[in-house]
PDB file of N, CA and C in Angstrom:
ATOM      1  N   UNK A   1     -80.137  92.793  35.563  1.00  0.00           N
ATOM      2  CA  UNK A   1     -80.405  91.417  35.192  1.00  0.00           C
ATOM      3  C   UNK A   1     -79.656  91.122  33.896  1.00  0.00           C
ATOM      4  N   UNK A   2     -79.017  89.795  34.007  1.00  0.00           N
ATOM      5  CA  UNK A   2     -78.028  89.353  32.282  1.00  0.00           C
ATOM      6  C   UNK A   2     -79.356  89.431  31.626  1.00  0.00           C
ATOM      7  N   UNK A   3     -78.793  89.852  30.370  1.00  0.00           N
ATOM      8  CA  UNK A   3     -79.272  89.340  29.200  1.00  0.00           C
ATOM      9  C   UNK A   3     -80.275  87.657  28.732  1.00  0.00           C
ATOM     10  N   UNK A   4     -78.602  87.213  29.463  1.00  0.00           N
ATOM     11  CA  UNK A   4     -79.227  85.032  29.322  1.00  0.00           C
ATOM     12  C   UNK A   4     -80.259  85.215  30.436  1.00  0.00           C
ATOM     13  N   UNK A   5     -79.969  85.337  31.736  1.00  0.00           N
ATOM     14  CA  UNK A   5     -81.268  85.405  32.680  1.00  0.00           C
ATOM     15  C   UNK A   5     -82.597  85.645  32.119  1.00  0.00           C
ATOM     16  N   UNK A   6     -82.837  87.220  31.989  1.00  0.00           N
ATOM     17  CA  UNK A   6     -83.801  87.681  31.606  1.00  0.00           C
ATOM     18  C   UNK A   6     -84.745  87.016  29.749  1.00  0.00           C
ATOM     19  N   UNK A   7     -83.576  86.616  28.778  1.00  0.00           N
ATOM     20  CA  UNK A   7     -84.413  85.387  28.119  1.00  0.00           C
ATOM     21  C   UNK A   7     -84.811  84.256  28.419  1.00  0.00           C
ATOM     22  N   UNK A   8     -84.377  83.710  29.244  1.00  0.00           N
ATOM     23  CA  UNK A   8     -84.885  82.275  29.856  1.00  0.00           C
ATOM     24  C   UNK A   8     -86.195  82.664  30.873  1.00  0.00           C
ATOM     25  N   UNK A   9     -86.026  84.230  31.217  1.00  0.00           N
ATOM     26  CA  UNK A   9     -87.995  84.461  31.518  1.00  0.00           C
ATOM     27  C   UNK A   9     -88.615  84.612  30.549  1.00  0.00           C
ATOM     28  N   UNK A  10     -87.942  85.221  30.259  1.00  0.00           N
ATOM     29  CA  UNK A  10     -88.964  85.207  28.866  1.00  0.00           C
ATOM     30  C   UNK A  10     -89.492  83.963  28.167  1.00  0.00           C
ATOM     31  N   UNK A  11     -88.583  83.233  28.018  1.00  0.00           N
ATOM     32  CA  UNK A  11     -89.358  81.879  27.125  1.00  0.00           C
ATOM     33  C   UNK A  11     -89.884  81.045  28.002  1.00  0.00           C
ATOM     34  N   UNK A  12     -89.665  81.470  29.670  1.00  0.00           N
ATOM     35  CA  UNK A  12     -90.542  80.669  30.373  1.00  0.00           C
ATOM     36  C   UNK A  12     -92.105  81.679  30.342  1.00  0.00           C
ATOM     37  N   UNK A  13     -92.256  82.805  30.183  1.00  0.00           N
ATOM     38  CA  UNK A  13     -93.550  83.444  30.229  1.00  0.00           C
ATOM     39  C   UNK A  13     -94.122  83.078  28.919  1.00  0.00           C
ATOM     40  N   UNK A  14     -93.300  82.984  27.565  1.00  0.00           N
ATOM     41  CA  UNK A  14     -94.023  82.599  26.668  1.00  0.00           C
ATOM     42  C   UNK A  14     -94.796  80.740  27.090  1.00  0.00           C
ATOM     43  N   UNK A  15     -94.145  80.040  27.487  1.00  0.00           N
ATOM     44  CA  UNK A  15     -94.729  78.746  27.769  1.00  0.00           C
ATOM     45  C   UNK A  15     -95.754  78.915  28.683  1.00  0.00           C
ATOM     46  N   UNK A  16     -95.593  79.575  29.507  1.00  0.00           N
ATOM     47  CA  UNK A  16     -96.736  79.594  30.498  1.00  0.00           C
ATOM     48  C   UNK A  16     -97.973  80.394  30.327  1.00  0.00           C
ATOM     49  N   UNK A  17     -97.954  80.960  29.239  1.00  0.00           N
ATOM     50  CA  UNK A  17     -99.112  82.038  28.121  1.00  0.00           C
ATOM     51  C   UNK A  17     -99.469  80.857  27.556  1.00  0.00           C
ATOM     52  N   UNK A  18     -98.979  80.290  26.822  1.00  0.00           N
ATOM     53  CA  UNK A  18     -99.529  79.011  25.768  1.00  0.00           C
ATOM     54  C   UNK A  18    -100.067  77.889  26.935  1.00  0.00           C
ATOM     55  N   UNK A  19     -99.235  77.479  27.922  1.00  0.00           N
ATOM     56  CA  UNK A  19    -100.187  76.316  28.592  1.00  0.00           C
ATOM     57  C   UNK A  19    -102.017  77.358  29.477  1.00  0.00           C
ATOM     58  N   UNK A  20    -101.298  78.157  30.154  1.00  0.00           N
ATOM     59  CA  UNK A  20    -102.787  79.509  30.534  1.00  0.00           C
ATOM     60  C   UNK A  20    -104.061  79.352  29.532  1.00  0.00           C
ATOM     61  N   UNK A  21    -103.818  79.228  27.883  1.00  0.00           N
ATOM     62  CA  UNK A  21    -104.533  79.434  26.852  1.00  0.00           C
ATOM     63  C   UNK A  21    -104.983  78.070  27.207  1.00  0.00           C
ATOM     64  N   UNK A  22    -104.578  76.805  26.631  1.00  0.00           N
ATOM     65  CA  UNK A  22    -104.356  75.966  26.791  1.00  0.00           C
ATOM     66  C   UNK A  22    -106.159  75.163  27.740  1.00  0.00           C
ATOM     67  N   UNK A  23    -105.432  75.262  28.862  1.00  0.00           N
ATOM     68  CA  UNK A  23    -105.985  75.081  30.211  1.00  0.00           C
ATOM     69  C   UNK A  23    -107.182  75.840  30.065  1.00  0.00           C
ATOM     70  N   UNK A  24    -107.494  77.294  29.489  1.00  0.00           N
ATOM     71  CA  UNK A  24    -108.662  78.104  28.851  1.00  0.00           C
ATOM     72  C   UNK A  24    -109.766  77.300  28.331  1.00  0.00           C
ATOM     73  N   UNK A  25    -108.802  76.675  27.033  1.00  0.00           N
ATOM     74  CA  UNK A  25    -110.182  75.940  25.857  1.00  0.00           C
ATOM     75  C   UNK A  25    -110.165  74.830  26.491  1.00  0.00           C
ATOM     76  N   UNK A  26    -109.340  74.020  27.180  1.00  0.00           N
ATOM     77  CA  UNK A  26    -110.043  72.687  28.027  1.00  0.00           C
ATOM     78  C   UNK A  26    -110.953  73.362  28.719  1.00  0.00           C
ATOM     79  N   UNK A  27    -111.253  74.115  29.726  1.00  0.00           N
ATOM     80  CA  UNK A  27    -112.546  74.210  30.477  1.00  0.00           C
ATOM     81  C   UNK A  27    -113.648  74.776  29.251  1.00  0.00           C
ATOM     82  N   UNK A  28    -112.904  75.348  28.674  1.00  0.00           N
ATOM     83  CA  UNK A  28    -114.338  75.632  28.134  1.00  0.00           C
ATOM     84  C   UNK A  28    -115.049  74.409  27.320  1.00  0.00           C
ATOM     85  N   UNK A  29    -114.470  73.514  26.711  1.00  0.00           N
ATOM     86  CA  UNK A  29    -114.661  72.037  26.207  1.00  0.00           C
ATOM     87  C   UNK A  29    -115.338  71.686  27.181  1.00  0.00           C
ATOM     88  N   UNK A  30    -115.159  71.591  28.821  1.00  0.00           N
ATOM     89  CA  UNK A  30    -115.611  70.750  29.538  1.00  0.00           C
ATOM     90  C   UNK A  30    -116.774  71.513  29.964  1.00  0.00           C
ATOM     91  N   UNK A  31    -116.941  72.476  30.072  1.00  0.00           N
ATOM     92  CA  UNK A  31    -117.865  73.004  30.116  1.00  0.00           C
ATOM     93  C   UNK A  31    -119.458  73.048  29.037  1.00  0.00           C
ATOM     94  N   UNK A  32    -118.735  73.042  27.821  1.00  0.00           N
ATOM     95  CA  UNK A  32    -120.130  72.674  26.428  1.00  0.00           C
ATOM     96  C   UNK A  32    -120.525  71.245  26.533  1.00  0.00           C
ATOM     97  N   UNK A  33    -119.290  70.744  27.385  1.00  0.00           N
ATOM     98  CA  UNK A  33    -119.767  68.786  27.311  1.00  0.00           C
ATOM     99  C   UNK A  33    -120.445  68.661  28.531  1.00  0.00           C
ATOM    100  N   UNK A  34    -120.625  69.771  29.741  1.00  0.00           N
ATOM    101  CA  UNK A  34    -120.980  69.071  30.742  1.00  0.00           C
ATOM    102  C   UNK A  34    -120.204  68.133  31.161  1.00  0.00           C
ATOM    103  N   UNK A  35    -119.109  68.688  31.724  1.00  0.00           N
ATOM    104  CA  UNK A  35    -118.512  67.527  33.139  1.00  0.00           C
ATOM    105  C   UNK A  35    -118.751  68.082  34.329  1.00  0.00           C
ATOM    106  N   UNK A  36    -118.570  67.219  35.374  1.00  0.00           N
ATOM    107  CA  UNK A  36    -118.970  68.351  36.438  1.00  0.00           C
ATOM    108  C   UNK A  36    -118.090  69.455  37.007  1.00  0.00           C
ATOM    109  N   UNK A  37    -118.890  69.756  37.992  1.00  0.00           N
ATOM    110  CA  UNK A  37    -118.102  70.934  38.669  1.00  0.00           C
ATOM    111  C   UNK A  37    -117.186  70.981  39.207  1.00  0.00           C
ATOM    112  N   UNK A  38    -116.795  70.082  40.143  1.00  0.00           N
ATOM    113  CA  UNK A  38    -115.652  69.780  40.549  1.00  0.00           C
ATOM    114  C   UNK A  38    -114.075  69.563  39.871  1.00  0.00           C
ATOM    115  N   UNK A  39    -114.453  68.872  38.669  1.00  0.00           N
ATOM    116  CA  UNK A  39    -113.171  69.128  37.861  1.00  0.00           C
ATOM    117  C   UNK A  39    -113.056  70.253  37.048  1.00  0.00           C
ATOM    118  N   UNK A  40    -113.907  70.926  36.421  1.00  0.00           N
ATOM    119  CA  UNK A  40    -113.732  72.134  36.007  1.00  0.00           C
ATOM    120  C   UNK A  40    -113.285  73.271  37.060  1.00  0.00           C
ATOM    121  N   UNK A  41    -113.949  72.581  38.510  1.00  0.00           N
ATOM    122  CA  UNK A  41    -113.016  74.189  39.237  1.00  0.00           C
ATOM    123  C   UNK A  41    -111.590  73.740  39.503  1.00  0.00           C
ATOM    124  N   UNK A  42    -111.111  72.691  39.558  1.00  0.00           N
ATOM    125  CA  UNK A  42    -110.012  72.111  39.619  1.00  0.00           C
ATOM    126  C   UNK A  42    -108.977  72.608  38.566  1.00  0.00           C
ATOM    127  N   UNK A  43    -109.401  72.335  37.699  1.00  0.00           N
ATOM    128  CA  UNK A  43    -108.953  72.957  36.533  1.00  0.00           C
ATOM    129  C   UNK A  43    -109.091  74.689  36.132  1.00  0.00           C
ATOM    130  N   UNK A  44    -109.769  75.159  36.986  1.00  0.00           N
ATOM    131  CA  UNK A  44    -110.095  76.992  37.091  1.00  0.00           C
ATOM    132  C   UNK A  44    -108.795  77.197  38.044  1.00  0.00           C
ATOM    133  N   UNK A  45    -108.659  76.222  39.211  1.00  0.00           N
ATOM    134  CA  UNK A  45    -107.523  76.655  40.003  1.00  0.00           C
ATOM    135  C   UNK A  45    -106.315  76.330  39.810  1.00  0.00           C
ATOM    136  N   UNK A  46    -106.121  75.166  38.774  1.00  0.00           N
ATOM    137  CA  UNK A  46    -104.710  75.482  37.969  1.00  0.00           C
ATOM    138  C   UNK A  46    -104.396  76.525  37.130  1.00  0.00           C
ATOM    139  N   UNK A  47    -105.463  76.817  36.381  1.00  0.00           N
ATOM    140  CA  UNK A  47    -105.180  78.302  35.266  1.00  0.00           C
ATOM    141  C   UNK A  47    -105.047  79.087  36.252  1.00  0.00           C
ATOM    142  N   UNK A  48    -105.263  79.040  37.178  1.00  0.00           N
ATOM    143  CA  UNK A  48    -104.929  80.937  38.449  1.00  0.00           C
ATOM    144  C   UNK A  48    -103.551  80.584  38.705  1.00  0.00           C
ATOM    145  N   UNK A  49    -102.938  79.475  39.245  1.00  0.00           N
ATOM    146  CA  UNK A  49    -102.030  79.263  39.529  1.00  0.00           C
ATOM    147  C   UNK A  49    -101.008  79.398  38.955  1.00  0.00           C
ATOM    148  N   UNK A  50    -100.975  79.047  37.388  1.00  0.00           N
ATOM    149  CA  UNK A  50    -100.244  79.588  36.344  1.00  0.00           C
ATOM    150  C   UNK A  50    -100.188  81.273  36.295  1.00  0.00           C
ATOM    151  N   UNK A  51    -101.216  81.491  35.862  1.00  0.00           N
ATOM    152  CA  UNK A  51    -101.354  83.303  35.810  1.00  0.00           C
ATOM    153  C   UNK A  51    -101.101  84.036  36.935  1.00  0.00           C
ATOM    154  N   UNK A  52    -100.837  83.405  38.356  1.00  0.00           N
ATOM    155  CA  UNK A  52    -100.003  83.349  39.267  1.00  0.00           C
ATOM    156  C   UNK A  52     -98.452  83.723  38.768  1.00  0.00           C
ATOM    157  N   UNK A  53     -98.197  82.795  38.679  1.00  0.00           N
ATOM    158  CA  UNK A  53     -96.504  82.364  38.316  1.00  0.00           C
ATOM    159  C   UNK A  53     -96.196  83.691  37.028  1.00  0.00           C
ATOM    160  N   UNK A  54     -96.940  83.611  36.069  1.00  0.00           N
ATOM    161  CA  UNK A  54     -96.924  84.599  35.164  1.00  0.00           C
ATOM    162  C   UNK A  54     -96.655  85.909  35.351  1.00  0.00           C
ATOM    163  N   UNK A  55     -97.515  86.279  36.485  1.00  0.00           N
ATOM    164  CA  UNK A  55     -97.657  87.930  36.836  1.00  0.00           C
ATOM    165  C   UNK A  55     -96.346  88.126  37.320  1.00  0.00           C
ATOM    166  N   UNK A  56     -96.077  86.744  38.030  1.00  0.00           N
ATOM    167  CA  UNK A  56     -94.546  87.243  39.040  1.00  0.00           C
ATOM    168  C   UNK A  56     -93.544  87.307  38.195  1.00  0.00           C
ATOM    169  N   UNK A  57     -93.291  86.492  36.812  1.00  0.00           N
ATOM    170  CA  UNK A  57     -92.302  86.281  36.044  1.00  0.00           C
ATOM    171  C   UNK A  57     -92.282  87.787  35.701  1.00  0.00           C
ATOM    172  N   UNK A  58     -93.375  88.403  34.499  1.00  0.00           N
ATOM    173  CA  UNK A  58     -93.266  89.261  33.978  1.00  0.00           C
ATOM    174  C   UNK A  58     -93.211  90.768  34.918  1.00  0.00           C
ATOM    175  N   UNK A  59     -93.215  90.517  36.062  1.00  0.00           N
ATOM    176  CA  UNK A  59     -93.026  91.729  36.832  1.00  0.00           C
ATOM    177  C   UNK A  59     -91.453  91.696  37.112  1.00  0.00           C
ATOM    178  N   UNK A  60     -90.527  90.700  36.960  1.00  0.00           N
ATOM    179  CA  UNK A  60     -89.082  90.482  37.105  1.00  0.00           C
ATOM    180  C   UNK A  60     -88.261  91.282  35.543  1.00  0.00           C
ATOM    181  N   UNK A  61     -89.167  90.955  34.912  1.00  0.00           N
ATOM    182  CA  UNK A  61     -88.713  91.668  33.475  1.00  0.00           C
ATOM    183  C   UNK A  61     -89.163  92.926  33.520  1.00  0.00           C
ATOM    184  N   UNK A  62     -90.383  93.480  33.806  1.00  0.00           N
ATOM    185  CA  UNK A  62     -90.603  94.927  33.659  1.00  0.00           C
ATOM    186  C   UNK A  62     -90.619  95.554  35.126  1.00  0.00           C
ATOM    187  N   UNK A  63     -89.295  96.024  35.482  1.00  0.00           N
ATOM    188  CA  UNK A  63     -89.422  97.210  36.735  1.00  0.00           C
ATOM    189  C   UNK A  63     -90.138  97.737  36.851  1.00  0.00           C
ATOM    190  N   UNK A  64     -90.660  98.138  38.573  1.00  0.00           N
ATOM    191  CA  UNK A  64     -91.657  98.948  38.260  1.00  0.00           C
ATOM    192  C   UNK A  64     -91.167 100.719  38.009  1.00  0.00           C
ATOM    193  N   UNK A  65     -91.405 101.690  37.891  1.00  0.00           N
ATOM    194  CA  UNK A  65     -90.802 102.841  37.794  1.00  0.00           C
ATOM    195  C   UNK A  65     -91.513 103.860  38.406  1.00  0.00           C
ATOM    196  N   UNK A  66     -91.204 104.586  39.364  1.00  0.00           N
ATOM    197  CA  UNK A  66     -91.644 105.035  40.849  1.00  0.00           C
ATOM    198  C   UNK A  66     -91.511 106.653  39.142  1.00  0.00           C
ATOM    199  N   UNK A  67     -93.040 107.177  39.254  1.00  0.00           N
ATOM    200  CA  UNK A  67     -92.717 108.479  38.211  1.00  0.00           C
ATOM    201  C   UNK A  67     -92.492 109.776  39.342  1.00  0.00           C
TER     202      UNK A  67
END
């Protein structure tokens, strides 16, 4: 993998760590305020979806290594 490739995952895994966090303290906000359930799981299944995308990014950067 280039060099340029493999930083442009990278600063896409760093963005997608910060929105993951992000998307974190909103539910939990919505959660101490009581909204309902429905948008908080809505919002549970965008944070997976991200940490989705995440796992796959950072598995492109770290090979796995057969010991």
């Amino acid at each position: 993998m280039a060099d340029q490739e493999q930083a442009e995952i990278r600063l896409t895994v760093a963005r997608l760590r910060q929105e993951h966090e992000d998307f974190d303290a909103a539910i939990n906000a919505m959660i101490q305020i009581g909204c309902d359930a429905l948008r908080i799981q809505r919002m549970k299944k965008k944070k997976l979806v991200i940490k989705d995308r995440l796992s796959k990014l950072e598995d492109q950067i770290i090979p796995d290594i057969i010991a």
